[in-house]
PDB file of N, CA and C in Angstrom:
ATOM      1  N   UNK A   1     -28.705 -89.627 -43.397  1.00  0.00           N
ATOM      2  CA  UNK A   1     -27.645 -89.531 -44.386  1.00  0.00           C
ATOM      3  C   UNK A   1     -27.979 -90.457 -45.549  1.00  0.00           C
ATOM      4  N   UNK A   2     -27.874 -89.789 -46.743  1.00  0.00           N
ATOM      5  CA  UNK A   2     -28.083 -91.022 -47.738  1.00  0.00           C
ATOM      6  C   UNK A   2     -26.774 -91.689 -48.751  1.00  0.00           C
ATOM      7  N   UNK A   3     -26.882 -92.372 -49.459  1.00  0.00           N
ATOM      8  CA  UNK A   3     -26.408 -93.275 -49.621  1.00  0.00           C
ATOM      9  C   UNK A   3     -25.454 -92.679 -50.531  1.00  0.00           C
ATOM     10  N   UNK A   4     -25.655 -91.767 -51.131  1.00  0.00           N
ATOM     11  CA  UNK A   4     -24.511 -90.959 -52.019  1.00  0.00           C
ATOM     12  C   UNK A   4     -23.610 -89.989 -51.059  1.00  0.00           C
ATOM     13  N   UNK A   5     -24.302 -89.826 -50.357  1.00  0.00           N
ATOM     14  CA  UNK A   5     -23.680 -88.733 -48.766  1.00  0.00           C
ATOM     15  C   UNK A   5     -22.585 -89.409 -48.286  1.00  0.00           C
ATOM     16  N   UNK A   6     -23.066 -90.795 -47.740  1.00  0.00           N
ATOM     17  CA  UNK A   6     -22.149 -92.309 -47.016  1.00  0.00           C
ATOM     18  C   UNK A   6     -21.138 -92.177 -47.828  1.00  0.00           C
ATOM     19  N   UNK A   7     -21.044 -92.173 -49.509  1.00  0.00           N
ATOM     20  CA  UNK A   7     -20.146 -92.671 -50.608  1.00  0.00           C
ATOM     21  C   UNK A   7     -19.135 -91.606 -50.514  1.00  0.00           C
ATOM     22  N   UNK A   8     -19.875 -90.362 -50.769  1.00  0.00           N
ATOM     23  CA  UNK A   8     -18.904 -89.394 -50.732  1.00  0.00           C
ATOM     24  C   UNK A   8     -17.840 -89.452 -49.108  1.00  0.00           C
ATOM     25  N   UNK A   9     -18.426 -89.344 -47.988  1.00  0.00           N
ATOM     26  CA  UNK A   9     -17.493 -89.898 -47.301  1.00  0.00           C
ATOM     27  C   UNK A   9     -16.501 -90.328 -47.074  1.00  0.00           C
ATOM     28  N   UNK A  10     -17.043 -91.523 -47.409  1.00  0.00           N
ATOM     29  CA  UNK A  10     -15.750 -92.881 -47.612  1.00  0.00           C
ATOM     30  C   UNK A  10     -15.040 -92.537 -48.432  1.00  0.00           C
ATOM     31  N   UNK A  11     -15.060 -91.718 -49.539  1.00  0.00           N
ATOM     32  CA  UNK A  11     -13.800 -91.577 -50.360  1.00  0.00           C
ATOM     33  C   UNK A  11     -13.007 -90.135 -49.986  1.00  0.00           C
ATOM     34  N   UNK A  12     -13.533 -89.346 -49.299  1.00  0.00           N
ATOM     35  CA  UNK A  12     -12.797 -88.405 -48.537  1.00  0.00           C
ATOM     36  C   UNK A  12     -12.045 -89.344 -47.180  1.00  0.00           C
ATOM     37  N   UNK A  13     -12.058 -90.217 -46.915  1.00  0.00           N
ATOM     38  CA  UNK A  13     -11.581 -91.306 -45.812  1.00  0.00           C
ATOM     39  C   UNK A  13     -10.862 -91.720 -46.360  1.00  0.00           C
ATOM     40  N   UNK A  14     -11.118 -92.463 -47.385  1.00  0.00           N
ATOM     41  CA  UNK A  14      -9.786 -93.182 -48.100  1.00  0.00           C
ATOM     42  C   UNK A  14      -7.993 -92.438 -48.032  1.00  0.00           C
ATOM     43  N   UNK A  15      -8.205 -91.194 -48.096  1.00  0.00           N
ATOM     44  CA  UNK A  15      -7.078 -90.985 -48.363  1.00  0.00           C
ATOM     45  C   UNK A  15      -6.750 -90.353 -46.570  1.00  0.00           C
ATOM     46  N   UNK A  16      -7.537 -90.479 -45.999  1.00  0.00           N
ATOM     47  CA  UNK A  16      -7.196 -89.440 -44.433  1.00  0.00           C
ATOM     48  C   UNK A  16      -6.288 -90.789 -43.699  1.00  0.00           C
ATOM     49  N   UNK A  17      -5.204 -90.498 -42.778  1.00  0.00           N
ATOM     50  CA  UNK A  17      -4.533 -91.297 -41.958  1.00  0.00           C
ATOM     51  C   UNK A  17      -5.220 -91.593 -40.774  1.00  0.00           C
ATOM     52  N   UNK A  18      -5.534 -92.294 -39.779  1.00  0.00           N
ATOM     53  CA  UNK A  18      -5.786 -92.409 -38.303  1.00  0.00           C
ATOM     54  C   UNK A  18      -5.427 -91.425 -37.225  1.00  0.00           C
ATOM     55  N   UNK A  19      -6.321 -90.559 -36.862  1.00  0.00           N
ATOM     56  CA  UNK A  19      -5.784 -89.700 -35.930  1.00  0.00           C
ATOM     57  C   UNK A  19      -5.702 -89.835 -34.580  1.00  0.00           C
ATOM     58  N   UNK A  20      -6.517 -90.939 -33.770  1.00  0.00           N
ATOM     59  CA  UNK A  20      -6.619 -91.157 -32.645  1.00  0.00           C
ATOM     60  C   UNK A  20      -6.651 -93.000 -32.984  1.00  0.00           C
ATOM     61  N   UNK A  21      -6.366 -93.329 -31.815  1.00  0.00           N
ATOM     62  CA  UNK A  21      -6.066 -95.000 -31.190  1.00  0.00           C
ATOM     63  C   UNK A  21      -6.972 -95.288 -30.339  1.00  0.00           C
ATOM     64  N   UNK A  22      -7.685 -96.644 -30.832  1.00  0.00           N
ATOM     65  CA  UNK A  22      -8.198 -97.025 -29.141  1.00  0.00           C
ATOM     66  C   UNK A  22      -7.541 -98.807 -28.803  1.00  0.00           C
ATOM     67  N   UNK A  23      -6.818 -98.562 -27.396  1.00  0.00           N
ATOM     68  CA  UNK A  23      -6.349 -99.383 -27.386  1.00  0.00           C
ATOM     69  C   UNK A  23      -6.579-100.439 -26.286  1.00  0.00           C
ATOM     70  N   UNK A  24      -6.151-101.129 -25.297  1.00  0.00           N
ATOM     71  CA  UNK A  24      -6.629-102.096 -23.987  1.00  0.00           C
ATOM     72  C   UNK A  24      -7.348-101.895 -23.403  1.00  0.00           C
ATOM     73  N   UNK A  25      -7.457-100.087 -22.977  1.00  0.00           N
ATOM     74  CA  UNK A  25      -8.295 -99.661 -21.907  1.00  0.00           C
ATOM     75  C   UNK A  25      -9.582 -99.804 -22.620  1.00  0.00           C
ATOM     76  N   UNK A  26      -9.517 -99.690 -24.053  1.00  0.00           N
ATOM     77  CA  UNK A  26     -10.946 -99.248 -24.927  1.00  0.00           C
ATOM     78  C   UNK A  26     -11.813 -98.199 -24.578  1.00  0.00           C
ATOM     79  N   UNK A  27     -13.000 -97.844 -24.453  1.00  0.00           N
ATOM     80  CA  UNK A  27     -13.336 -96.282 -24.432  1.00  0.00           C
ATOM     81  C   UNK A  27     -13.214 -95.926 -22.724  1.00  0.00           C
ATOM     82  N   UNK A  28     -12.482 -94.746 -23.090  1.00  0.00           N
ATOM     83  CA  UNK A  28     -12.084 -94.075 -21.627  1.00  0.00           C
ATOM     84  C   UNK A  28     -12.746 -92.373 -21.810  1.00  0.00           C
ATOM     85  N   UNK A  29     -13.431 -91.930 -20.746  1.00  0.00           N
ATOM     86  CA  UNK A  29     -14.118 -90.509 -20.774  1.00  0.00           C
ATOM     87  C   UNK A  29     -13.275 -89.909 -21.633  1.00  0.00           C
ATOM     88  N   UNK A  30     -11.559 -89.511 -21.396  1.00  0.00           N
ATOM     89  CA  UNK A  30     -10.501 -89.097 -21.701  1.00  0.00           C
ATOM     90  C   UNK A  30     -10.686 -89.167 -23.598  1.00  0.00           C
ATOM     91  N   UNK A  31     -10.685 -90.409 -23.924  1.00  0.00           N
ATOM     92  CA  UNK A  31     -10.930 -90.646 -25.509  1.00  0.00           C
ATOM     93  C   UNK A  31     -11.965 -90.030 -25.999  1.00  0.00           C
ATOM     94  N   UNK A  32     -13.164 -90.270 -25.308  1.00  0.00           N
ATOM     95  CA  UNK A  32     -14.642 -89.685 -25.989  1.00  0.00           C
ATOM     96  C   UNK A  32     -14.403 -88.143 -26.100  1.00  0.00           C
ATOM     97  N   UNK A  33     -14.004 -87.370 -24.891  1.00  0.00           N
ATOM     98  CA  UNK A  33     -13.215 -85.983 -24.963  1.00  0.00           C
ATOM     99  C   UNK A  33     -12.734 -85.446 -26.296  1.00  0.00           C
ATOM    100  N   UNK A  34     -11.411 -86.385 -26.455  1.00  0.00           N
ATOM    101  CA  UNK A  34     -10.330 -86.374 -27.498  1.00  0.00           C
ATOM    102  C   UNK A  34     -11.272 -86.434 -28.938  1.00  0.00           C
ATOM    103  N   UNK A  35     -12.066 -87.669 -29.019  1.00  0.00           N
ATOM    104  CA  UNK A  35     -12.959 -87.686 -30.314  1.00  0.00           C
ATOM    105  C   UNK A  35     -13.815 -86.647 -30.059  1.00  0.00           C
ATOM    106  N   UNK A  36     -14.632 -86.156 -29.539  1.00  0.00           N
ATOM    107  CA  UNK A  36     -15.348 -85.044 -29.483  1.00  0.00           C
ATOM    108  C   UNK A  36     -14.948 -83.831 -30.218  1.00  0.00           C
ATOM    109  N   UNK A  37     -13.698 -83.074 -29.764  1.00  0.00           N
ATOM    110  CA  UNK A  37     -12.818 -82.274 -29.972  1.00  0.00           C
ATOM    111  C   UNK A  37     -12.357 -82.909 -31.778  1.00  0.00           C
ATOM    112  N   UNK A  38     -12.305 -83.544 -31.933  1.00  0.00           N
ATOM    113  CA  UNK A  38     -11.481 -83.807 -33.250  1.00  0.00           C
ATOM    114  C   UNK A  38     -12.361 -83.761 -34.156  1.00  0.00           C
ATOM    115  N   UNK A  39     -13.742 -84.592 -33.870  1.00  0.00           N
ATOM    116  CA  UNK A  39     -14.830 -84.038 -34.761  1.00  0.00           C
ATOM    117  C   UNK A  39     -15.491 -82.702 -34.763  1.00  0.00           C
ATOM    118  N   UNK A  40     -15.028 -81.687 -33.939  1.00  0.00           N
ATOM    119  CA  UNK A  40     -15.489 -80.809 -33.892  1.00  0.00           C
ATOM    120  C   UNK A  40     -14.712 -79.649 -34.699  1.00  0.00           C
ATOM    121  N   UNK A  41     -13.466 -80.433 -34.846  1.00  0.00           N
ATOM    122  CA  UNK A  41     -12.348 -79.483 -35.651  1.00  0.00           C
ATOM    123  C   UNK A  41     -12.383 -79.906 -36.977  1.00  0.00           C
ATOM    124  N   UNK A  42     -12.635 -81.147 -37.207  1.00  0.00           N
ATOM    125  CA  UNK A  42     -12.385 -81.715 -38.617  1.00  0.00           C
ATOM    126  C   UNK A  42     -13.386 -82.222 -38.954  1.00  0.00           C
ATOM    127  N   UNK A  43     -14.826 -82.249 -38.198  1.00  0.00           N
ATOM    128  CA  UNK A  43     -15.995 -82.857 -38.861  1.00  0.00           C
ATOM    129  C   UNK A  43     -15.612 -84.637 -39.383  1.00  0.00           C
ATOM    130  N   UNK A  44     -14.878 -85.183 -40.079  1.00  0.00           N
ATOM    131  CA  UNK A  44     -14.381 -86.426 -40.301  1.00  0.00           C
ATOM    132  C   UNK A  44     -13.573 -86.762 -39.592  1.00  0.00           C
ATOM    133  N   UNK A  45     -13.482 -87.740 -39.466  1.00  0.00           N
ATOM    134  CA  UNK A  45     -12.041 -88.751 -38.422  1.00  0.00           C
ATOM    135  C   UNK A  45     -12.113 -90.096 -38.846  1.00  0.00           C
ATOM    136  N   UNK A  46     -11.217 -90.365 -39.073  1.00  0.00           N
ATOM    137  CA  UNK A  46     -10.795 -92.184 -38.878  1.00  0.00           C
ATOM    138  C   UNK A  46      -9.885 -92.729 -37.325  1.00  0.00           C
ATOM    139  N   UNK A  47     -10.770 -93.276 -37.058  1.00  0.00           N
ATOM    140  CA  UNK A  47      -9.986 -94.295 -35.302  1.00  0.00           C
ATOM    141  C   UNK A  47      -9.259 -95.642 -35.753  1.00  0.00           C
ATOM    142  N   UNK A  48      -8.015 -95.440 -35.189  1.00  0.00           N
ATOM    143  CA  UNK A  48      -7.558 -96.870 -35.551  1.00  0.00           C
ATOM    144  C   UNK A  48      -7.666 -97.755 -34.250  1.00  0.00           C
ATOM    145  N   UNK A  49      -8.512 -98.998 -33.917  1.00  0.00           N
ATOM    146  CA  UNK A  49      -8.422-100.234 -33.506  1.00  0.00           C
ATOM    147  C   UNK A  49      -7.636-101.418 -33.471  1.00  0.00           C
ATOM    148  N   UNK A  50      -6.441-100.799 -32.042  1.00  0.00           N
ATOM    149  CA  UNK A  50      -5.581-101.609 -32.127  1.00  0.00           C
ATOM    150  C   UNK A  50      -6.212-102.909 -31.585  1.00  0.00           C
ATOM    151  N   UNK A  51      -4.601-103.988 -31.665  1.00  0.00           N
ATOM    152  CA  UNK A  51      -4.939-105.287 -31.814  1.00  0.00           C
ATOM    153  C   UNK A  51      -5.197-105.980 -30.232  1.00  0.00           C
ATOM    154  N   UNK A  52      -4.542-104.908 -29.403  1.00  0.00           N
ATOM    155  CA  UNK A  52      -4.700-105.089 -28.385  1.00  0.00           C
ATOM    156  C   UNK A  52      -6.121-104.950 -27.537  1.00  0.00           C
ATOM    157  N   UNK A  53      -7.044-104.267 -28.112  1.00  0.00           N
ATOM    158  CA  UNK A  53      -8.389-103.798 -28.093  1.00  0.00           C
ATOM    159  C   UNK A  53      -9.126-105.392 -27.936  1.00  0.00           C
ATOM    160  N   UNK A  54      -9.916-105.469 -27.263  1.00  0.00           N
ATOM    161  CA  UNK A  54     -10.475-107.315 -26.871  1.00  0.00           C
ATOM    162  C   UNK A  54     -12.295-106.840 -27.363  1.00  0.00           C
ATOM    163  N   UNK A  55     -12.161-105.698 -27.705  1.00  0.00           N
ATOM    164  CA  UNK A  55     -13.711-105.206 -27.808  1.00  0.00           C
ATOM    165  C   UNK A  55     -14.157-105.131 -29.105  1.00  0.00           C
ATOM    166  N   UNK A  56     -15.273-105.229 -30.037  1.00  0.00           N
ATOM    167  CA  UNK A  56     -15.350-105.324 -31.334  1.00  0.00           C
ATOM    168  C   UNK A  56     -15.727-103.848 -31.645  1.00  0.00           C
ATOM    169  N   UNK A  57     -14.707-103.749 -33.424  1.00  0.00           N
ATOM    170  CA  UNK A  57     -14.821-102.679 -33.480  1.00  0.00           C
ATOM    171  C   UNK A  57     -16.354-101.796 -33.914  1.00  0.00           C
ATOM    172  N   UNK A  58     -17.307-102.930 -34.123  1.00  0.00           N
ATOM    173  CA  UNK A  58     -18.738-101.973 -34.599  1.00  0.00           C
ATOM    174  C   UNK A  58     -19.097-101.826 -33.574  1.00  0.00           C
ATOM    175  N   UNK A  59     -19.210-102.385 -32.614  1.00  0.00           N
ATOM    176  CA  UNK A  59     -19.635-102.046 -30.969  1.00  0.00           C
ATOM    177  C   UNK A  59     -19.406-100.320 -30.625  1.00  0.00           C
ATOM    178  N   UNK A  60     -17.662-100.588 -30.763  1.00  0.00           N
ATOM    179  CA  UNK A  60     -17.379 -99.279 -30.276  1.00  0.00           C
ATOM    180  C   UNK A  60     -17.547 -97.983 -31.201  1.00  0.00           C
ATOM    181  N   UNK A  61     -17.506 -98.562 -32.406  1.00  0.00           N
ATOM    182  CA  UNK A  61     -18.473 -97.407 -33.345  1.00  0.00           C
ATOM    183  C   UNK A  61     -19.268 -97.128 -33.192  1.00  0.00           C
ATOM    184  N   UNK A  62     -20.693 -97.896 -32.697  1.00  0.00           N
ATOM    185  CA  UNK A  62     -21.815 -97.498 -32.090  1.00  0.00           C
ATOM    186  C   UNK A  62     -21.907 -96.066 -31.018  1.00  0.00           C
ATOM    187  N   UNK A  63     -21.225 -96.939 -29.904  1.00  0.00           N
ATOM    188  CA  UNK A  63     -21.245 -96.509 -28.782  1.00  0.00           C
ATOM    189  C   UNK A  63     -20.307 -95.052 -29.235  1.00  0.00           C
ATOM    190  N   UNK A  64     -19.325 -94.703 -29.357  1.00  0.00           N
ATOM    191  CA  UNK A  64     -18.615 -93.591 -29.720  1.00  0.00           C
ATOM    192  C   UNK A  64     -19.790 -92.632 -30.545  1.00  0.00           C
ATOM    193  N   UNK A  65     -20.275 -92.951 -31.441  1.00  0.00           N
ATOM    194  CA  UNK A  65     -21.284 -92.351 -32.435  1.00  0.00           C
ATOM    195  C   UNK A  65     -22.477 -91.938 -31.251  1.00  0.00           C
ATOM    196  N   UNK A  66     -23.205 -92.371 -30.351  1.00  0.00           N
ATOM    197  CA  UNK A  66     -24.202 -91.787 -29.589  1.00  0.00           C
ATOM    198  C   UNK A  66     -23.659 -91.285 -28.534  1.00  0.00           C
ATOM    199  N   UNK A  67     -21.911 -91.755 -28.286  1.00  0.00           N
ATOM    200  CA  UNK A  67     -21.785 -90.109 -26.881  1.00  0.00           C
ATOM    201  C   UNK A  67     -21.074 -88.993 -27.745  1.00  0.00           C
ATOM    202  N   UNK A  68     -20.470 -88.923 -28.765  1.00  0.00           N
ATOM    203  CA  UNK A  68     -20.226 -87.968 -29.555  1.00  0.00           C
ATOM    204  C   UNK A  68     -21.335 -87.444 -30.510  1.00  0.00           C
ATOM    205  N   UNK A  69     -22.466 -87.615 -30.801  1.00  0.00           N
ATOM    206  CA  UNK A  69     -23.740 -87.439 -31.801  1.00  0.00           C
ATOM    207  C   UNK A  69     -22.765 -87.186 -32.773  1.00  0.00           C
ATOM    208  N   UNK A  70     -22.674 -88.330 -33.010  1.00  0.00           N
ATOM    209  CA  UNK A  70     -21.627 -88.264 -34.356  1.00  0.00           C
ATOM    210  C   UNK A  70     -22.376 -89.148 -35.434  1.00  0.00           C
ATOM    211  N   UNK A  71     -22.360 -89.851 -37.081  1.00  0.00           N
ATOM    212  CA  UNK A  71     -22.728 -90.566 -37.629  1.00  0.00           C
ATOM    213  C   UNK A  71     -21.642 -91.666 -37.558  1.00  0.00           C
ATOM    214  N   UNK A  72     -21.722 -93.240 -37.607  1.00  0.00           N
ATOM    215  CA  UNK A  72     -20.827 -94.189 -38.218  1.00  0.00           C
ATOM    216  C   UNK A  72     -20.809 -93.821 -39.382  1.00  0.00           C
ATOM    217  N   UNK A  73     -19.479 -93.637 -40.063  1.00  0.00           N
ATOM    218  CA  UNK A  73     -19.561 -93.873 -42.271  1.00  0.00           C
ATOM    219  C   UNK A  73     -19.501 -95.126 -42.289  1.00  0.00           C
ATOM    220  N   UNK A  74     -18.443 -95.739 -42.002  1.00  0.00           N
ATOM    221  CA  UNK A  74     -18.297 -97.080 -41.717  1.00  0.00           C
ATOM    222  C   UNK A  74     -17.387 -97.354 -40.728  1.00  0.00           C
ATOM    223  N   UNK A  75     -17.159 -98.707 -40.655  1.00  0.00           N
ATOM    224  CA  UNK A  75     -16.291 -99.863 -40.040  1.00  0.00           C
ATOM    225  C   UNK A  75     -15.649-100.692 -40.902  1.00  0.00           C
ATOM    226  N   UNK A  76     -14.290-100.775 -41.571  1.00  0.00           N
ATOM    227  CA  UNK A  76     -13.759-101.574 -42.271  1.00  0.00           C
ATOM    228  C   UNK A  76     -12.820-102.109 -41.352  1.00  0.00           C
ATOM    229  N   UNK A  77     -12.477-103.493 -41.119  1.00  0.00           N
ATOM    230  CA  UNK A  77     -11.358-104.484 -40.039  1.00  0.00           C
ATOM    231  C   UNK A  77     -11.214-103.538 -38.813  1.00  0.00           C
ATOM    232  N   UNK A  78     -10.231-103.265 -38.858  1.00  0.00           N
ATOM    233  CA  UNK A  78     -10.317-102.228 -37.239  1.00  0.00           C
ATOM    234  C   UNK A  78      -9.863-100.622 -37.094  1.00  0.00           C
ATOM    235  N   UNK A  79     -10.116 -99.999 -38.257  1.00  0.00           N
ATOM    236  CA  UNK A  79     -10.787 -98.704 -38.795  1.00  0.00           C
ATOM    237  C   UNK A  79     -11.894 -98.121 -38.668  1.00  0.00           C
ATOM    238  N   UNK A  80     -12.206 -97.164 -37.810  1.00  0.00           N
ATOM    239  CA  UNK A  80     -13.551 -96.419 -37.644  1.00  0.00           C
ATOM    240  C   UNK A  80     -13.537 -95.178 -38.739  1.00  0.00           C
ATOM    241  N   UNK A  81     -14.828 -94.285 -39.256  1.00  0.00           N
ATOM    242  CA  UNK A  81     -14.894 -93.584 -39.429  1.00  0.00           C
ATOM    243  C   UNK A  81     -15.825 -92.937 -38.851  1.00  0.00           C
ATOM    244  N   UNK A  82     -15.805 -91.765 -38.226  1.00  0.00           N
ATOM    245  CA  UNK A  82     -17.059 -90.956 -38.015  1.00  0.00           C
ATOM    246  C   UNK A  82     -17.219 -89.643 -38.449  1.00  0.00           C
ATOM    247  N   UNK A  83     -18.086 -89.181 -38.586  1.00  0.00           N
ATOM    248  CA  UNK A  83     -18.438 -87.415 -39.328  1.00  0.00           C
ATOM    249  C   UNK A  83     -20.078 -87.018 -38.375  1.00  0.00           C
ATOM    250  N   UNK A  84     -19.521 -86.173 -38.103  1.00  0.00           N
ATOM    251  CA  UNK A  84     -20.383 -84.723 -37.215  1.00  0.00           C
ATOM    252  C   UNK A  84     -20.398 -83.762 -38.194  1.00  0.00           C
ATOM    253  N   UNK A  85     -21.334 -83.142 -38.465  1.00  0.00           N
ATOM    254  CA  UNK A  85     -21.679 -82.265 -39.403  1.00  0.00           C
ATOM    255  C   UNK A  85     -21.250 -80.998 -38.827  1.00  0.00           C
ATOM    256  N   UNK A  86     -20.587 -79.808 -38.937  1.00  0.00           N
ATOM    257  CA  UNK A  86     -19.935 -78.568 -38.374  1.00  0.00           C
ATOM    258  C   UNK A  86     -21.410 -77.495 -37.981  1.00  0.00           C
ATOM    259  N   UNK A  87     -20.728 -76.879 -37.372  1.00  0.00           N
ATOM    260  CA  UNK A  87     -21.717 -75.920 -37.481  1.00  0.00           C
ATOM    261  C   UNK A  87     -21.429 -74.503 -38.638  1.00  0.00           C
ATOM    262  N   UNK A  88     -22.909 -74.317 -39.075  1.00  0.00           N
ATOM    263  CA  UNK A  88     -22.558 -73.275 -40.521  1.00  0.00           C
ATOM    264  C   UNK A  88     -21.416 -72.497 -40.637  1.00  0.00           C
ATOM    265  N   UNK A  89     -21.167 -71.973 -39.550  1.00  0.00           N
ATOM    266  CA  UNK A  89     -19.905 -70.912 -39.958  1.00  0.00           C
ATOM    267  C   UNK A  89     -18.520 -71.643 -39.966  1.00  0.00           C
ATOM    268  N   UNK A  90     -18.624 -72.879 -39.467  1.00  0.00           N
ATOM    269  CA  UNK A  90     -17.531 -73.872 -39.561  1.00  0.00           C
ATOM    270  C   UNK A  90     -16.981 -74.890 -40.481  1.00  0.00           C
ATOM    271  N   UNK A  91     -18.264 -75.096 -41.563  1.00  0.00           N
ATOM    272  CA  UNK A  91     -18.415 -75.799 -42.295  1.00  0.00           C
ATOM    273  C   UNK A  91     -16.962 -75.962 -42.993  1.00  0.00           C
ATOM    274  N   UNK A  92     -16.869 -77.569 -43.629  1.00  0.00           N
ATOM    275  CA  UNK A  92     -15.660 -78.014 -43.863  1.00  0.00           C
ATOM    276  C   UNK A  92     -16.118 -78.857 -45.050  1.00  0.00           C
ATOM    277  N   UNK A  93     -16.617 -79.701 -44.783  1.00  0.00           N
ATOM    278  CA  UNK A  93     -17.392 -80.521 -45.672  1.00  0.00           C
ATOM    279  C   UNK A  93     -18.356 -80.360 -46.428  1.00  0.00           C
ATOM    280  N   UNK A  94     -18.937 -80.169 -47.573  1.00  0.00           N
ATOM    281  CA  UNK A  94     -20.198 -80.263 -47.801  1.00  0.00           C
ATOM    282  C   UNK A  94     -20.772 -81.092 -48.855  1.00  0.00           C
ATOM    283  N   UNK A  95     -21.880 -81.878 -47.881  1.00  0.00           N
ATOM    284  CA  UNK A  95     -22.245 -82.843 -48.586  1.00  0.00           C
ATOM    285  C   UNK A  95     -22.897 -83.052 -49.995  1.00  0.00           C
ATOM    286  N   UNK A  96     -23.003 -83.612 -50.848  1.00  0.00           N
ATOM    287  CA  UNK A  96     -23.894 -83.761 -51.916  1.00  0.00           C
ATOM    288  C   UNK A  96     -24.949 -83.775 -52.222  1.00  0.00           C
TER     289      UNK A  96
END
């Protein structure tokens, strides 16, 4: 992904709300499921990182990003973003 790709992103993020939580339990099969499915419908997602979460949030961006083959956009405080690219006939996004 390059660096104008990343940009464009983040400003399609800016305005999206949090659709999924990760919270005490932190990643549960059940969640990776849930994110799977959400990037697969919406290609973008933002995760919100509650406070209750004892785990750091680039960690679990990582880790979420290689069992979903998803990209990190970023990590801002305890905000994830991730984007999975659709498949052609699904396409939603398209990049720059």
């Amino acid at each position: 992904m390059t660096t104008k790709q990343r940009a464009y992103l983040k400003s399609l993020a800016m305005t999206m709300d949090p659709i999924l939580q990760i919270g005490k339990s932190s990643i549960t099969p059940e969640l990776t499921t849930a994110i799977a499915e959400a990037l697969e419908a919406r290609e973008l997602i933002k995760i919100n990182v509650l406070q209750n979460c004892a785990d750091d949030p680039k960690e679990l961006a990582q880790i979420l990003g290689e069992r979903t083959r998803s990209q990190v956009v970023q990590v801002i405080g305890k905000k994830i973003v991730l984007y999975k690219e659709g498949k052609d006939d699904k396409k939603k996004i398209v990049l720059p």
